[in-house]
Protein backbone atom coordinates (compact mmCIF):
# COMPACT_ATOMS: atom_id res chain seq x y z
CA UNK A 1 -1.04 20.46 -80.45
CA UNK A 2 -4.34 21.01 -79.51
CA UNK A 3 -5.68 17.43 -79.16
CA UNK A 4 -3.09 16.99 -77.23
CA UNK A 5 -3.62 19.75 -74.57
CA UNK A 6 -7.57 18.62 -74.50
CA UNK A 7 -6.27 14.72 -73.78
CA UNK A 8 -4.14 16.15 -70.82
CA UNK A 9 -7.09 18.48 -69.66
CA UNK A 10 -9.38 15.19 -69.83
CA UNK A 11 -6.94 12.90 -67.90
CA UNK A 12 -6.36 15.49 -64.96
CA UNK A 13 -9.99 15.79 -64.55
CA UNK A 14 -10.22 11.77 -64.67
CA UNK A 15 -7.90 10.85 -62.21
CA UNK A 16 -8.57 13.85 -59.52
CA UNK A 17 -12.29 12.58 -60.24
CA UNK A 18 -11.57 8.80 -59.27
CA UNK A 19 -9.51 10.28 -55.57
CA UNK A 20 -12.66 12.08 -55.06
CA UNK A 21 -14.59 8.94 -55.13
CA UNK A 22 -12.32 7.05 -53.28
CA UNK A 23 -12.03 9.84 -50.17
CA UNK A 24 -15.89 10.24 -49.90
CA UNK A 25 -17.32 9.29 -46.51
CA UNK A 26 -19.24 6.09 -45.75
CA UNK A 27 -23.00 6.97 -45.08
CA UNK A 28 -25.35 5.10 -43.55
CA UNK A 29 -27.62 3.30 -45.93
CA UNK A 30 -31.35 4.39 -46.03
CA UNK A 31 -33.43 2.43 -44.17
CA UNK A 32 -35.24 0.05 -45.52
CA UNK A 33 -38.82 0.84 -47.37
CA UNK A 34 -41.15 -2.57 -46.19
CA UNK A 35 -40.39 -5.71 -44.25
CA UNK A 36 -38.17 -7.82 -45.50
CA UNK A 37 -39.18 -11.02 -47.76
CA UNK A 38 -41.06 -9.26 -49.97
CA UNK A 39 -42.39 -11.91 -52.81
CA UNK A 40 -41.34 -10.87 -56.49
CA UNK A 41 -44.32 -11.65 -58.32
CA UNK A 42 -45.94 -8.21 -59.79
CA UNK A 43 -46.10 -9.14 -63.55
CA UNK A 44 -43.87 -12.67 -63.22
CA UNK A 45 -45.90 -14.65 -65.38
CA UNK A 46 -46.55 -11.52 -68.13
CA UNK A 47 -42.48 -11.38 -68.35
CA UNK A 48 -42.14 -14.94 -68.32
CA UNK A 49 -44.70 -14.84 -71.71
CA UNK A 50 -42.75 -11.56 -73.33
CA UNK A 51 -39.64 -13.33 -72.70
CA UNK A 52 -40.47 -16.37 -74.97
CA UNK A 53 -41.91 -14.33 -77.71
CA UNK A 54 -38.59 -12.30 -77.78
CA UNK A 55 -36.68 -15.03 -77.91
CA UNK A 56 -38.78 -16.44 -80.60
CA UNK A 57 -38.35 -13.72 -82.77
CA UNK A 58 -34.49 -13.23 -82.28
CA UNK A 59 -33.66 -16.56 -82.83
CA UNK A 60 -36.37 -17.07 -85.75
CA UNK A 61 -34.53 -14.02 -87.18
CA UNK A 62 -30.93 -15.08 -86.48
CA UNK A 63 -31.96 -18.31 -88.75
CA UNK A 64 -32.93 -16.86 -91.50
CA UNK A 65 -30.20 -14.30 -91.71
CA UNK A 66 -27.56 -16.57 -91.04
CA UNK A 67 -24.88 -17.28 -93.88
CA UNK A 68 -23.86 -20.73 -95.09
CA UNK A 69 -20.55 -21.64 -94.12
CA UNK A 70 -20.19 -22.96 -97.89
């Protein structure tokens, strides 16, 4: 009986949550920090490097581990 009073509890508190988020006012969005076209190149080329090597070692590691279909 008791689970079933907390699942109750938790559902109220679920769905009054979600019409709270739907009747919140619209704000204004901050303005915005610098001008815009900003390039996106702080540490590019270092990601670009990490990214390989993690993909080297995830697939290196999902060959070896990998089961034979026979």
């Amino acid at each position: 009986m008791k689970i079933a009073v907390h699942k109750i509890i938790v559902a109220v508190f679920v769905l009054f949550g979600s019409q709270l988020s739907i009747a919140a006012e619209i704000q204004n969005p901050p303005p915005p920090t610098g001008p815009p076209g900003l390039p996106i190149d702080g540490g590019l080329v270092a990601m670009f490097f990490v990214a390989l090597v993690l993909g080297y070692f995830m697939s290196r590691k999902y060959l070896f581990n990998k089961k034979s279909s026979l």
